[in-house]
PDB file of N, CA and C in Angstrom:
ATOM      1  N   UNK A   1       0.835  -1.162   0.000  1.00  0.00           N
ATOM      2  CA  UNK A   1       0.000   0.000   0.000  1.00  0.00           C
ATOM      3  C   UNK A   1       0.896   1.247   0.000  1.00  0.00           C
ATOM      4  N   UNK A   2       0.656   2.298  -0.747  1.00  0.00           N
ATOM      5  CA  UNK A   2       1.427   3.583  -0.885  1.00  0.00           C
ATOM      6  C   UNK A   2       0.609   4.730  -0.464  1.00  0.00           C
ATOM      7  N   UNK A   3       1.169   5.406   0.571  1.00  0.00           N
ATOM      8  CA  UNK A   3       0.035   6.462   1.169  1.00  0.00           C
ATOM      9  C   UNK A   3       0.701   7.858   0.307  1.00  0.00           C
ATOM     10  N   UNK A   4       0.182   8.427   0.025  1.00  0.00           N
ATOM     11  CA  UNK A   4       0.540   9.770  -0.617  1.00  0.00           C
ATOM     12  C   UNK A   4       0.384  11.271   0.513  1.00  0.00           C
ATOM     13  N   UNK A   5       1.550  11.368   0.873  1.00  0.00           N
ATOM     14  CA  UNK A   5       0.794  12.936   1.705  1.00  0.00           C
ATOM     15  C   UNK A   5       0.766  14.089   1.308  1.00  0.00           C
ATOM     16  N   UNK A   6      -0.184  14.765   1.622  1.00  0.00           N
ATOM     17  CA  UNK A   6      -0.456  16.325   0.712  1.00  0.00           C
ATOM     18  C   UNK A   6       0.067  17.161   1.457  1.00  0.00           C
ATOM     19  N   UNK A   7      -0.045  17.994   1.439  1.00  0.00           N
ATOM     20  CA  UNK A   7       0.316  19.370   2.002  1.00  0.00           C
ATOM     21  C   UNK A   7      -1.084  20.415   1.714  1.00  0.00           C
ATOM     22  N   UNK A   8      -1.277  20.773   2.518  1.00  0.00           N
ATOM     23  CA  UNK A   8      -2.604  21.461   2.240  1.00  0.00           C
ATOM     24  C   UNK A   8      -2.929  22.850   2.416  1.00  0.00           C
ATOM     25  N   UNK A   9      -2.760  24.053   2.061  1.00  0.00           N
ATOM     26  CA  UNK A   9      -2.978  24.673   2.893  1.00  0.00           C
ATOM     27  C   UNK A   9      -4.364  25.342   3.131  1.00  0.00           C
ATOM     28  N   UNK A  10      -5.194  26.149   3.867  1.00  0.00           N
ATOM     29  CA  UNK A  10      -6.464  26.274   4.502  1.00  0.00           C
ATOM     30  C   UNK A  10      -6.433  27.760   4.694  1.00  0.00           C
ATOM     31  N   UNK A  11      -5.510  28.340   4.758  1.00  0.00           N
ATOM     32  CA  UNK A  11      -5.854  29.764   5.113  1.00  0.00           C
ATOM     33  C   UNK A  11      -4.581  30.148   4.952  1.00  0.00           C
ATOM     34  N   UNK A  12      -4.343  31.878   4.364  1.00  0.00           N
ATOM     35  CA  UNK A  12      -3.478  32.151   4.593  1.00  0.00           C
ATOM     36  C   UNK A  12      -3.503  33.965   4.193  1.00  0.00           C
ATOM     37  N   UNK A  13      -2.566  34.655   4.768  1.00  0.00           N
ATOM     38  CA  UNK A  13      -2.449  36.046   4.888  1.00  0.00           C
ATOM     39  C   UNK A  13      -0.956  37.038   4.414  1.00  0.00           C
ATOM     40  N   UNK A  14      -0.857  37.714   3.999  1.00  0.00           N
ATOM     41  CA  UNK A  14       0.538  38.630   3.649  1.00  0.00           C
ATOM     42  C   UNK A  14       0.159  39.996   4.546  1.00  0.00           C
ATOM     43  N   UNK A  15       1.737  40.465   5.360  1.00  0.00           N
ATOM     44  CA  UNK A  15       0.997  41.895   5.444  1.00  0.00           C
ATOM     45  C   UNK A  15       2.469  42.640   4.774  1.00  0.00           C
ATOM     46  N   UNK A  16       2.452  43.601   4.609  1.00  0.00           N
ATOM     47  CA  UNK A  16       3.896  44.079   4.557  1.00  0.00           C
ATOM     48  C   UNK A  16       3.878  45.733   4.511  1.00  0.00           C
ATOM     49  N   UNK A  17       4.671  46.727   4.502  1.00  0.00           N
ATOM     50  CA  UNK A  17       4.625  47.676   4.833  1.00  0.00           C
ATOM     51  C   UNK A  17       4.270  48.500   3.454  1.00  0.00           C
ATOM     52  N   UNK A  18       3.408  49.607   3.971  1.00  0.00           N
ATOM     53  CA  UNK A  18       2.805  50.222   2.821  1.00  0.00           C
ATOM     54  C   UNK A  18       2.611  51.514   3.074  1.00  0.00           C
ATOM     55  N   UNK A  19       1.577  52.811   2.374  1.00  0.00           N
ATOM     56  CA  UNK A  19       1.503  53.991   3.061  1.00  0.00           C
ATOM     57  C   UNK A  19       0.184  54.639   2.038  1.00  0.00           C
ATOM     58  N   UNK A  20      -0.428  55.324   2.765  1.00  0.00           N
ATOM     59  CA  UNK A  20      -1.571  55.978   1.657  1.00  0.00           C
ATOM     60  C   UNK A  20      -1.265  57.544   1.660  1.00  0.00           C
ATOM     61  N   UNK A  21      -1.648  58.027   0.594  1.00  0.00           N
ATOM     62  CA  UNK A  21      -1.767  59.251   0.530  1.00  0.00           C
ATOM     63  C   UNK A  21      -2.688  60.335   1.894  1.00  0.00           C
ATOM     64  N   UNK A  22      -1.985  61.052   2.911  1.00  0.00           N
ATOM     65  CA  UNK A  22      -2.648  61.945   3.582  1.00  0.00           C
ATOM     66  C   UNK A  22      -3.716  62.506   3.113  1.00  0.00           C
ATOM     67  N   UNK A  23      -3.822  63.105   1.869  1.00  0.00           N
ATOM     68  CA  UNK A  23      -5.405  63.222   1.354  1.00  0.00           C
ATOM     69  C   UNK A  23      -6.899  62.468   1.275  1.00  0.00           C
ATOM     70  N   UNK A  24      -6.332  61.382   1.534  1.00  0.00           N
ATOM     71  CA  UNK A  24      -7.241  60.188   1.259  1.00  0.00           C
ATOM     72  C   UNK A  24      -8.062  60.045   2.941  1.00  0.00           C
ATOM     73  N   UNK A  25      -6.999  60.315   3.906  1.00  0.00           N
ATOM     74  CA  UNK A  25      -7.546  60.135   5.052  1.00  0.00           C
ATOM     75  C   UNK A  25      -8.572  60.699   5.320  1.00  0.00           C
ATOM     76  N   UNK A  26      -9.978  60.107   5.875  1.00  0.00           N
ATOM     77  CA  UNK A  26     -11.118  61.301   6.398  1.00  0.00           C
ATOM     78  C   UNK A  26     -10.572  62.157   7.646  1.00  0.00           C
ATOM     79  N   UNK A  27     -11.068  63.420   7.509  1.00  0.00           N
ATOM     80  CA  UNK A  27     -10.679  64.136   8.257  1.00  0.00           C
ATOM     81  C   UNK A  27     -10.647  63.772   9.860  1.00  0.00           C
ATOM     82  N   UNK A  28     -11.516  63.372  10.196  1.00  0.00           N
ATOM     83  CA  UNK A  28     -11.539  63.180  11.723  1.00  0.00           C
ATOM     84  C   UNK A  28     -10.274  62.724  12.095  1.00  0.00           C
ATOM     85  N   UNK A  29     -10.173  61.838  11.138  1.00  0.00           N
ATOM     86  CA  UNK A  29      -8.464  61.001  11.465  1.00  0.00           C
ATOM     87  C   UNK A  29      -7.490  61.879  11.211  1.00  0.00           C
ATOM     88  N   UNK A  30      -7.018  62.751   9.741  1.00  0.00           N
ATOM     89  CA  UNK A  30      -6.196  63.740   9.030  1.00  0.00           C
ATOM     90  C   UNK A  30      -5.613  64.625  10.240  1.00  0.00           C
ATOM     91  N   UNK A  31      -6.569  65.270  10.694  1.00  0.00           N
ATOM     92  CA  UNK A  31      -6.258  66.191  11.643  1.00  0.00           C
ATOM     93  C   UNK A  31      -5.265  65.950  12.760  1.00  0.00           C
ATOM     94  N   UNK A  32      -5.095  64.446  13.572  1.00  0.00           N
ATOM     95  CA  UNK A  32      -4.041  64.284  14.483  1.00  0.00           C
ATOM     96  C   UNK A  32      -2.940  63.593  13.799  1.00  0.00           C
ATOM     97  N   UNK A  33      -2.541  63.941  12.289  1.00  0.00           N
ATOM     98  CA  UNK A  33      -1.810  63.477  11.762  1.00  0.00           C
ATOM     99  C   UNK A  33      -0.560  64.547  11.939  1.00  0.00           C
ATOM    100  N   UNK A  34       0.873  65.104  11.086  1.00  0.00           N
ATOM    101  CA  UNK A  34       1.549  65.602  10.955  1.00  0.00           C
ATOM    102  C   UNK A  34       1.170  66.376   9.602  1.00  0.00           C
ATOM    103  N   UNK A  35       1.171  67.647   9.587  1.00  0.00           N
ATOM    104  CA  UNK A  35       0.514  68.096   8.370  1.00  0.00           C
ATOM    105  C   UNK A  35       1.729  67.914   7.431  1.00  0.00           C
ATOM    106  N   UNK A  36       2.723  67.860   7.657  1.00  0.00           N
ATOM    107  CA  UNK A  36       3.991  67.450   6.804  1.00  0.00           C
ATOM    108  C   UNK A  36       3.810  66.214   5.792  1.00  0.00           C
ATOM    109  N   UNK A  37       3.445  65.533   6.591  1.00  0.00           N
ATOM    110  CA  UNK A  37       3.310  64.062   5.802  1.00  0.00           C
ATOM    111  C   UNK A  37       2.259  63.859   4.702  1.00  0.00           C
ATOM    112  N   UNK A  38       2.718  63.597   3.389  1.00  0.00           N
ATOM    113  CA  UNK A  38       2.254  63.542   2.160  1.00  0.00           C
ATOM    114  C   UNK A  38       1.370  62.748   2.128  1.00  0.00           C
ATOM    115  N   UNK A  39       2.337  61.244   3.081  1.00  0.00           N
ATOM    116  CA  UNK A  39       1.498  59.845   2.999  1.00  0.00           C
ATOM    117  C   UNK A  39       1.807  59.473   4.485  1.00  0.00           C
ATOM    118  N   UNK A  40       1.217  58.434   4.828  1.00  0.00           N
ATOM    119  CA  UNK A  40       1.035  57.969   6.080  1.00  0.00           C
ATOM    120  C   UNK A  40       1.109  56.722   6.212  1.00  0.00           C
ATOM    121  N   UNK A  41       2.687  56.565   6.899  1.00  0.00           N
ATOM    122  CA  UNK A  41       3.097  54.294   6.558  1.00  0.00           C
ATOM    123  C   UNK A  41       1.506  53.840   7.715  1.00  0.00           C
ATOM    124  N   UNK A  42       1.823  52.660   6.761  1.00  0.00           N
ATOM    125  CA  UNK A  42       0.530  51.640   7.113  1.00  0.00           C
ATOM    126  C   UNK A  42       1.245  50.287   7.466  1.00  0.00           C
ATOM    127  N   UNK A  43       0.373  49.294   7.738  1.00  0.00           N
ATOM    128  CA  UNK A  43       0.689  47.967   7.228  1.00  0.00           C
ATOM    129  C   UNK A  43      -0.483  47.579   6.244  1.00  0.00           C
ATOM    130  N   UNK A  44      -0.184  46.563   4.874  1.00  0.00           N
ATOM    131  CA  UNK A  44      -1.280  46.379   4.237  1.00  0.00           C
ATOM    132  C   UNK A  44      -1.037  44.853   4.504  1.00  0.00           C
ATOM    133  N   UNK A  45      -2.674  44.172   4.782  1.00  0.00           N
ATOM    134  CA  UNK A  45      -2.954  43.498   4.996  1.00  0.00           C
ATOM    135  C   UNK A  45      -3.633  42.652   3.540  1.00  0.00           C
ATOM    136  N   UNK A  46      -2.573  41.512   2.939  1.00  0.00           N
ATOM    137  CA  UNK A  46      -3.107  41.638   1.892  1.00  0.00           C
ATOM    138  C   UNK A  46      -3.422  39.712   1.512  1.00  0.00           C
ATOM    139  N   UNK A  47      -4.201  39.419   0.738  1.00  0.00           N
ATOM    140  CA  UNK A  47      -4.630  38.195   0.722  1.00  0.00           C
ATOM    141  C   UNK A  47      -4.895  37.416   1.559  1.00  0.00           C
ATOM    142  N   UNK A  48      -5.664  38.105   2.185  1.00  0.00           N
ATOM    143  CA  UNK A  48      -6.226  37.051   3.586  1.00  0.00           C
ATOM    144  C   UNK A  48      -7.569  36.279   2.430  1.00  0.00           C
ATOM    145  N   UNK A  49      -6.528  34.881   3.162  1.00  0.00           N
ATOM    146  CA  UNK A  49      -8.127  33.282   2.165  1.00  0.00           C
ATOM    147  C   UNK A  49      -8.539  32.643   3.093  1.00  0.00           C
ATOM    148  N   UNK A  50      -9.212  31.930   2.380  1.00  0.00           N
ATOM    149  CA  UNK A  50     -10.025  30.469   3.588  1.00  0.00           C
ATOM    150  C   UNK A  50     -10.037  29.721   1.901  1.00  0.00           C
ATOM    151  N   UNK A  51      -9.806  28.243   2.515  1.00  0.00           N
ATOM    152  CA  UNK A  51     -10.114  27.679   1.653  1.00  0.00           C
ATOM    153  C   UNK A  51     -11.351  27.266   1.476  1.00  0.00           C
ATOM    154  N   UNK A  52     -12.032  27.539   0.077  1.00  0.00           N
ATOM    155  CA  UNK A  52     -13.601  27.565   0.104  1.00  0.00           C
ATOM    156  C   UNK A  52     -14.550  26.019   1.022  1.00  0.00           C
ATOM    157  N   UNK A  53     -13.537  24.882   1.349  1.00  0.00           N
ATOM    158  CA  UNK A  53     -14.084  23.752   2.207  1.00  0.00           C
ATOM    159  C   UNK A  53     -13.779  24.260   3.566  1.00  0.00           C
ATOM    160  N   UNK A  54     -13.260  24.893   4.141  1.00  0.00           N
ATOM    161  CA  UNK A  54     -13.169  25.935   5.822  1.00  0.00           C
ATOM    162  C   UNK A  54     -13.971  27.054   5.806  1.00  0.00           C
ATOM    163  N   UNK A  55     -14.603  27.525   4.972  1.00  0.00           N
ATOM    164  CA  UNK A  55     -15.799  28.707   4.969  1.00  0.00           C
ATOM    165  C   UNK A  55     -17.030  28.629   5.765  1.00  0.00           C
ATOM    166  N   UNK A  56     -17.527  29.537   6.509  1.00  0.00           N
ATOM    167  CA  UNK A  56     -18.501  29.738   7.547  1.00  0.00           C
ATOM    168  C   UNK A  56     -17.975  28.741   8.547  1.00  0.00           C
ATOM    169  N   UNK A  57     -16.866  28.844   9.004  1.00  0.00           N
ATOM    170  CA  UNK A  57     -16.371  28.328  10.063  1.00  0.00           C
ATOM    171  C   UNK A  57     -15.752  29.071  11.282  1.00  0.00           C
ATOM    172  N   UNK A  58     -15.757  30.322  11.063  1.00  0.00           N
ATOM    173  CA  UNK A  58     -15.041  31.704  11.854  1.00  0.00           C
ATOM    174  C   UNK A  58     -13.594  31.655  11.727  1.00  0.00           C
ATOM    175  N   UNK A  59     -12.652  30.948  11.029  1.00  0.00           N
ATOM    176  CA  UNK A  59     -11.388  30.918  10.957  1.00  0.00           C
ATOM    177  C   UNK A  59     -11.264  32.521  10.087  1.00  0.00           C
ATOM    178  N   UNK A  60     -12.209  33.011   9.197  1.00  0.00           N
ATOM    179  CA  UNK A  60     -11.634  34.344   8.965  1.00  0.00           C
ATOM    180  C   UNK A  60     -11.648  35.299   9.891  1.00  0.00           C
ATOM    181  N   UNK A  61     -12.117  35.182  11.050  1.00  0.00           N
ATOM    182  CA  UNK A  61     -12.284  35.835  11.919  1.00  0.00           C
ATOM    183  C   UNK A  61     -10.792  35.577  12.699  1.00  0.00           C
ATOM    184  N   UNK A  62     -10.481  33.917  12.859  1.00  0.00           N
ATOM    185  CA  UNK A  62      -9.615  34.186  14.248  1.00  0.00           C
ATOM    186  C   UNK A  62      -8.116  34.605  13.069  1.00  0.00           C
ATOM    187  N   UNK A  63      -8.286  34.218  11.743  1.00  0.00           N
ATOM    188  CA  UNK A  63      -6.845  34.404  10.987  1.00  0.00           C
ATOM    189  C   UNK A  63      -7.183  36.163  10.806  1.00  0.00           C
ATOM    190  N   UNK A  64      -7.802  36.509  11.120  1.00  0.00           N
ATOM    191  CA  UNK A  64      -7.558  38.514  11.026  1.00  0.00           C
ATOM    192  C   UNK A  64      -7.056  39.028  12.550  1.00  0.00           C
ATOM    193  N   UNK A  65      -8.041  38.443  13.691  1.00  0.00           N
ATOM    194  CA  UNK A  65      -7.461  38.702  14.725  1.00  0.00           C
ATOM    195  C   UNK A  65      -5.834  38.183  14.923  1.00  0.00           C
ATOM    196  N   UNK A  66      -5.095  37.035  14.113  1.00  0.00           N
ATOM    197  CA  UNK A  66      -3.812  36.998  14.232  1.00  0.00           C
ATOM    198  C   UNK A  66      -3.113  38.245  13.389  1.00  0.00           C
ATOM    199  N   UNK A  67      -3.625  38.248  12.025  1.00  0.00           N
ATOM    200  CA  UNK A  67      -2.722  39.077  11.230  1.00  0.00           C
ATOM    201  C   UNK A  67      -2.908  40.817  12.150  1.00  0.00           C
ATOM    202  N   UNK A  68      -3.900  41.194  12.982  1.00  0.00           N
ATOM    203  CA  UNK A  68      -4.247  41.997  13.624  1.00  0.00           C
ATOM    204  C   UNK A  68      -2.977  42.309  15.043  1.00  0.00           C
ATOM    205  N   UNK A  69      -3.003  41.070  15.467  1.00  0.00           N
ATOM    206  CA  UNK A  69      -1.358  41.130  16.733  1.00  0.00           C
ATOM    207  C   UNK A  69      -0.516  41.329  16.439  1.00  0.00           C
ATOM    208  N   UNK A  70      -0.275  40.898  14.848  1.00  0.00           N
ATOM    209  CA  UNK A  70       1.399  41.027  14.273  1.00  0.00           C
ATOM    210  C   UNK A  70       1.407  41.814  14.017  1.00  0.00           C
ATOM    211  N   UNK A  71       0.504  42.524  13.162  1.00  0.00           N
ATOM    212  CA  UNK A  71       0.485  44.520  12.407  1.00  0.00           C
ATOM    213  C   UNK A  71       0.949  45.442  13.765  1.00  0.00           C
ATOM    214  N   UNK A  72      -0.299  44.730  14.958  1.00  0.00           N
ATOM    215  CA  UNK A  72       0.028  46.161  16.195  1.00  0.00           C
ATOM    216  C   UNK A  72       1.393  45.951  17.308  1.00  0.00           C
ATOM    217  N   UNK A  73       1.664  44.657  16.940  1.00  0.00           N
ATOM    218  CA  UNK A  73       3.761  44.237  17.160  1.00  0.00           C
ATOM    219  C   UNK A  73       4.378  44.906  16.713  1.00  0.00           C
ATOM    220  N   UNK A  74       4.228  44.726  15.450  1.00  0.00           N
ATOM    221  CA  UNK A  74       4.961  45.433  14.186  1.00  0.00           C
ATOM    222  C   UNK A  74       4.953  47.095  13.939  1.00  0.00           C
ATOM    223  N   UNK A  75       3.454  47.594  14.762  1.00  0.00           N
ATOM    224  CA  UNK A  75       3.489  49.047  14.593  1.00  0.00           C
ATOM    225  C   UNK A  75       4.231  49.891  15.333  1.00  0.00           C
ATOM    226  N   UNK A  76       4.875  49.735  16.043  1.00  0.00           N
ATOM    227  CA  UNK A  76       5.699  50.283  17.130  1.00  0.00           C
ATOM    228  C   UNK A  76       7.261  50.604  16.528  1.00  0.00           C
ATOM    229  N   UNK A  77       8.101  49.492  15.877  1.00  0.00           N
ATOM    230  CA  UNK A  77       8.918  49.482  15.037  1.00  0.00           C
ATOM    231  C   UNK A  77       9.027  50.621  13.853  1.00  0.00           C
ATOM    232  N   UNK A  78       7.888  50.310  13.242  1.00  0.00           N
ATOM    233  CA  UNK A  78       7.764  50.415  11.783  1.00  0.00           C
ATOM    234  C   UNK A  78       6.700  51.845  11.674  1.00  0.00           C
ATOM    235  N   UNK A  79       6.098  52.513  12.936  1.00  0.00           N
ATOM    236  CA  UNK A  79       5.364  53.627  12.751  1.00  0.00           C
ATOM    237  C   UNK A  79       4.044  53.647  12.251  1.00  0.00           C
ATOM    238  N   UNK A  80       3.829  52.500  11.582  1.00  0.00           N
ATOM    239  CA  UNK A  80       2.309  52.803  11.003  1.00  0.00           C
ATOM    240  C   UNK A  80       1.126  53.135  12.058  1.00  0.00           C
ATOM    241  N   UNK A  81       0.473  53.957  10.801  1.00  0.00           N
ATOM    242  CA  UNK A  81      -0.540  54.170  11.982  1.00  0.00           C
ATOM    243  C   UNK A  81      -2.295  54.284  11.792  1.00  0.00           C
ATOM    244  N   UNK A  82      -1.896  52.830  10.833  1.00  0.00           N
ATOM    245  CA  UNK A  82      -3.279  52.339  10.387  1.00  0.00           C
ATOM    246  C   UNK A  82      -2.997  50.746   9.459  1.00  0.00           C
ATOM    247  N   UNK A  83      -3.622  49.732   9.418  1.00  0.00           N
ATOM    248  CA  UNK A  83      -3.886  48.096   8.836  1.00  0.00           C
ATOM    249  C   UNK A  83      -5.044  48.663   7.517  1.00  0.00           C
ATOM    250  N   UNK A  84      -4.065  48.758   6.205  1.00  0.00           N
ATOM    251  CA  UNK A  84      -4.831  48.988   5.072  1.00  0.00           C
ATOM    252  C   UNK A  84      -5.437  47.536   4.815  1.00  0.00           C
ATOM    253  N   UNK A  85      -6.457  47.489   3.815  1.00  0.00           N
ATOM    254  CA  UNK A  85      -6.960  46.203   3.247  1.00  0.00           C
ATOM    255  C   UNK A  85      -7.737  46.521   2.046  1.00  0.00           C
ATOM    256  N   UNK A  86      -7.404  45.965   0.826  1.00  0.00           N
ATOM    257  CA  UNK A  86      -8.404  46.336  -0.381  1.00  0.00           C
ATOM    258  C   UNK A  86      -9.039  45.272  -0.645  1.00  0.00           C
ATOM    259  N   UNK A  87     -10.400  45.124  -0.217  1.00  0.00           N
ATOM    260  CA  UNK A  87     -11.644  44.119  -0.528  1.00  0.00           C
ATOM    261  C   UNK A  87     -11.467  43.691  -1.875  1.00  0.00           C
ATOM    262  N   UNK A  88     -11.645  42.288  -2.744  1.00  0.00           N
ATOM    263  CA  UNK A  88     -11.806  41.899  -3.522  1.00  0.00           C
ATOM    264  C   UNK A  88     -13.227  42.519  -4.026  1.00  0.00           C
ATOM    265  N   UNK A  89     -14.069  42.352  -3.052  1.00  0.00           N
ATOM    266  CA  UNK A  89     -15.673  42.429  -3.604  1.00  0.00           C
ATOM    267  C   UNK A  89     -16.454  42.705  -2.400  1.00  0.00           C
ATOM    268  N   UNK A  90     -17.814  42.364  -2.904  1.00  0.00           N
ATOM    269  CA  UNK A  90     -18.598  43.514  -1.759  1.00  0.00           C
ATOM    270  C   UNK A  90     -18.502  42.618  -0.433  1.00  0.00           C
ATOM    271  N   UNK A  91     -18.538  41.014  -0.606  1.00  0.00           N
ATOM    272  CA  UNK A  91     -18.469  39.925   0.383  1.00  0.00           C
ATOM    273  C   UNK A  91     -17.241  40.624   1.446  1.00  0.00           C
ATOM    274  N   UNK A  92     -16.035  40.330   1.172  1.00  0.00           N
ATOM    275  CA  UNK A  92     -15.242  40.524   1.564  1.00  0.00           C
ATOM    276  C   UNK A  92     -15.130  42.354   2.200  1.00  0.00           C
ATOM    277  N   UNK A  93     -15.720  43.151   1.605  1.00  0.00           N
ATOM    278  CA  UNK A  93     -15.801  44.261   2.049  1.00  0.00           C
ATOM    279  C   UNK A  93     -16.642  44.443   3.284  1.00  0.00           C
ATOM    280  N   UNK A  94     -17.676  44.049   3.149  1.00  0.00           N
ATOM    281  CA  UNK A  94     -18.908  43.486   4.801  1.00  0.00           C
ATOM    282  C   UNK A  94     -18.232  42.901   5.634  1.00  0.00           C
ATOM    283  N   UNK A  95     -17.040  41.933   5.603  1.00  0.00           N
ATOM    284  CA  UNK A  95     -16.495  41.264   6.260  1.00  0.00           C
ATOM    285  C   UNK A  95     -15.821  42.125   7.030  1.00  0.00           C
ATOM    286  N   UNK A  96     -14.662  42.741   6.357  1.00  0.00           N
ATOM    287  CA  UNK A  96     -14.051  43.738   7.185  1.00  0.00           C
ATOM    288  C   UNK A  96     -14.467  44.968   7.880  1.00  0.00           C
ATOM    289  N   UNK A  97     -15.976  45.489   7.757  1.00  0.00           N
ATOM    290  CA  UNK A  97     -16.736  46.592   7.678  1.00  0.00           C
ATOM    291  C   UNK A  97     -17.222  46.015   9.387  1.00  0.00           C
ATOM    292  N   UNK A  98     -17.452  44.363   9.428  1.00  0.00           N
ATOM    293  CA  UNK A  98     -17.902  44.317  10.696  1.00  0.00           C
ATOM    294  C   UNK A  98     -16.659  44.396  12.047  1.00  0.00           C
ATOM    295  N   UNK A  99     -15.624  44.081  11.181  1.00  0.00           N
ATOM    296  CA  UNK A  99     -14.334  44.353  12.504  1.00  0.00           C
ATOM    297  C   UNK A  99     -13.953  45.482  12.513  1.00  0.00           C
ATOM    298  N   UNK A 100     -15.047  46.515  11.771  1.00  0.00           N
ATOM    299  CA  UNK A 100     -14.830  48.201  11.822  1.00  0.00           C
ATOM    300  C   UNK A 100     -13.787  48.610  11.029  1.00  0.00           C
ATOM    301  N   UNK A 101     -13.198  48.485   9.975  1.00  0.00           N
ATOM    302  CA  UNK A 101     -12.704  48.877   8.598  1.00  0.00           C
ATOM    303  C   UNK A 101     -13.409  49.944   8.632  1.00  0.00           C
ATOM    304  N   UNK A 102     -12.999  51.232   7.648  1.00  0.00           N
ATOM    305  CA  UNK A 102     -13.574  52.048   7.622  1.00  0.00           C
ATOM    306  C   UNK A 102     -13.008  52.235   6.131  1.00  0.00           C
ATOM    307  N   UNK A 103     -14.010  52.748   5.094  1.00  0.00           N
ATOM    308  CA  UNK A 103     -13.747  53.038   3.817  1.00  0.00           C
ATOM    309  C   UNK A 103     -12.777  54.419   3.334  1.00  0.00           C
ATOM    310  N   UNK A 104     -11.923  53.961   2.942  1.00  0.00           N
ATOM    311  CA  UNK A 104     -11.424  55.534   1.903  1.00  0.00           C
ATOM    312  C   UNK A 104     -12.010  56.073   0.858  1.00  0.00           C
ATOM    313  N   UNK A 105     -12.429  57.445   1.295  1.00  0.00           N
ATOM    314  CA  UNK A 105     -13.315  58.082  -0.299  1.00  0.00           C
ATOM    315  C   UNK A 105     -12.272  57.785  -1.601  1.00  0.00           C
ATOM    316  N   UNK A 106     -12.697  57.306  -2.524  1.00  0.00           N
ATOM    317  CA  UNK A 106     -12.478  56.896  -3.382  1.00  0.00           C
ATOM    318  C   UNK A 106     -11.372  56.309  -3.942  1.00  0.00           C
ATOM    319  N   UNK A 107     -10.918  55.392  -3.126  1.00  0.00           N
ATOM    320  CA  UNK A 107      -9.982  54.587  -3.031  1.00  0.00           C
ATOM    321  C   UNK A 107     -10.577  52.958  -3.217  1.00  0.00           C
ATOM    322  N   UNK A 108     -11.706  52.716  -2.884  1.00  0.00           N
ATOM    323  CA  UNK A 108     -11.948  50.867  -2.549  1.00  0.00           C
ATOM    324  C   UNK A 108     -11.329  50.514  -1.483  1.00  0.00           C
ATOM    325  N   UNK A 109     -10.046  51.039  -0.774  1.00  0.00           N
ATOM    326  CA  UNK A 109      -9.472  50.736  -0.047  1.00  0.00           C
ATOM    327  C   UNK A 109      -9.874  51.083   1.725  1.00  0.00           C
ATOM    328  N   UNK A 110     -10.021  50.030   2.786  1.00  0.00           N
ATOM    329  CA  UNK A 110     -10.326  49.963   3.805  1.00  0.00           C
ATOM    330  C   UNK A 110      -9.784  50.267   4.928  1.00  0.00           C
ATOM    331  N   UNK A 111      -9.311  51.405   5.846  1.00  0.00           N
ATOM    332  CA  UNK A 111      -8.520  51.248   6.860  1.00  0.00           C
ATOM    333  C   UNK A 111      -9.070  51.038   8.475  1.00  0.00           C
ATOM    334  N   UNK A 112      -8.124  50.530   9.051  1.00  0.00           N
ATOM    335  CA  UNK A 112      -8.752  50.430  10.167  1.00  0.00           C
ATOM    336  C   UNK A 112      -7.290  50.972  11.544  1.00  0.00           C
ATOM    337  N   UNK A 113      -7.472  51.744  12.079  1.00  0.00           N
ATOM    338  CA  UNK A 113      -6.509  52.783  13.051  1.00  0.00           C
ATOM    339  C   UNK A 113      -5.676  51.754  13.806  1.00  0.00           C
ATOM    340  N   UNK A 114      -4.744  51.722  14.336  1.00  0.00           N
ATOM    341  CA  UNK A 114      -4.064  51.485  15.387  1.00  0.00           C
ATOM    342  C   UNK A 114      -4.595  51.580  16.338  1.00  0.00           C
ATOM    343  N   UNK A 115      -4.736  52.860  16.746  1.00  0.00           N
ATOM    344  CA  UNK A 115      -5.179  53.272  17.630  1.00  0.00           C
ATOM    345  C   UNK A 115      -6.476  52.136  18.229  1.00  0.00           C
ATOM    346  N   UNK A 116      -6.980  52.367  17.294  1.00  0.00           N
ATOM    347  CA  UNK A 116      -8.457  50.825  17.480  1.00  0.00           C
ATOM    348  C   UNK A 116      -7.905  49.319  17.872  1.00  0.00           C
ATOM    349  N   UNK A 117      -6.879  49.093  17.103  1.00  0.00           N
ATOM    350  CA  UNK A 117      -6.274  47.704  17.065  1.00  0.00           C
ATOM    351  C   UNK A 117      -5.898  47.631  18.829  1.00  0.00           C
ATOM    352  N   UNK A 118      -4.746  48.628  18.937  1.00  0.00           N
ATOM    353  CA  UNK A 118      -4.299  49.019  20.306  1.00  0.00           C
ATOM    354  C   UNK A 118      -5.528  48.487  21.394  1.00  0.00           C
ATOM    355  N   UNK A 119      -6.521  49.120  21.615  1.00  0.00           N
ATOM    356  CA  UNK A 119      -7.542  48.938  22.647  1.00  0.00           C
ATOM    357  C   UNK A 119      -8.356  47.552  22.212  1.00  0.00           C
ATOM    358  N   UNK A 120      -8.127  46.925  21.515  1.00  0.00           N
ATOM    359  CA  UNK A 120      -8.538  45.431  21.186  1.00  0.00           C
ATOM    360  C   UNK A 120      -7.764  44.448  21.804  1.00  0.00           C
ATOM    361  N   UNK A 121      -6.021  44.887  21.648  1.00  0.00           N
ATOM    362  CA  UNK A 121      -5.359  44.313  22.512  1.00  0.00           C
ATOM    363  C   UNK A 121      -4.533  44.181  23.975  1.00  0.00           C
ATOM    364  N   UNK A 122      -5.150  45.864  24.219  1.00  0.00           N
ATOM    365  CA  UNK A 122      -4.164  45.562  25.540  1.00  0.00           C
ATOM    366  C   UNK A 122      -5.263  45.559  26.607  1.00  0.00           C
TER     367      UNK A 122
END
């Protein structure tokens, strides 16, 4: 008998360092920024999957709350001071909208503060 083993993988996430244009920010946020700064480093949070047989299982939930510890590890280092994310589609956009993402005018693109992340984790 010959067993074959797979390798599988089920979920997975990239983040790496990024920055948006200061214009883009809504104001409420803009304002405790540095008016100097053109753009504003981020971390982008990018290809977060589930494999479509692990879906409606909450693993996108607990694999954001991980990629979520490492960004606000990582923000201290690296300065950012916001977890970008650009939704594939509207699914994925609701998704992040409920862990409070907040939309960029006319960008597609989703941010969600440090500052927020911060009081989630400590």
């Amino acid at each position: 008998m010959i067993y074959k083993i797979i390798r599988y993988t089920a979920t997975k996430y990239t983040l790496s360092s990024s920055s948006i244009p200061n214009d883009l920010i809504p104001e409420t946020f803009r304002k405790k920024l540095p008016k100097s700064y053109l753009s504003i480093p981020t971390i982008l949070l990018g290809r977060l999957a589930i494999d479509k047989n692990f879906r409606g299982k909450r693993i996108g939930k607990i694999l954001l709350i991980d990629a979520l510890k490492r960004c606000f590890g990582a923000s201290n280092s690296i300065g950012a001071f916001a977890v970008i994310v650009d939704p594939l589609d509207k699914e994925a956009e609701r998704f992040y909208k409920i862990y409070g993402f907040i939309k960029l005018p006319d960008s597609g693109k989703m941010f969600l503060p440090m500052k927020t992340i911060k009081e989630l984790f400590e």
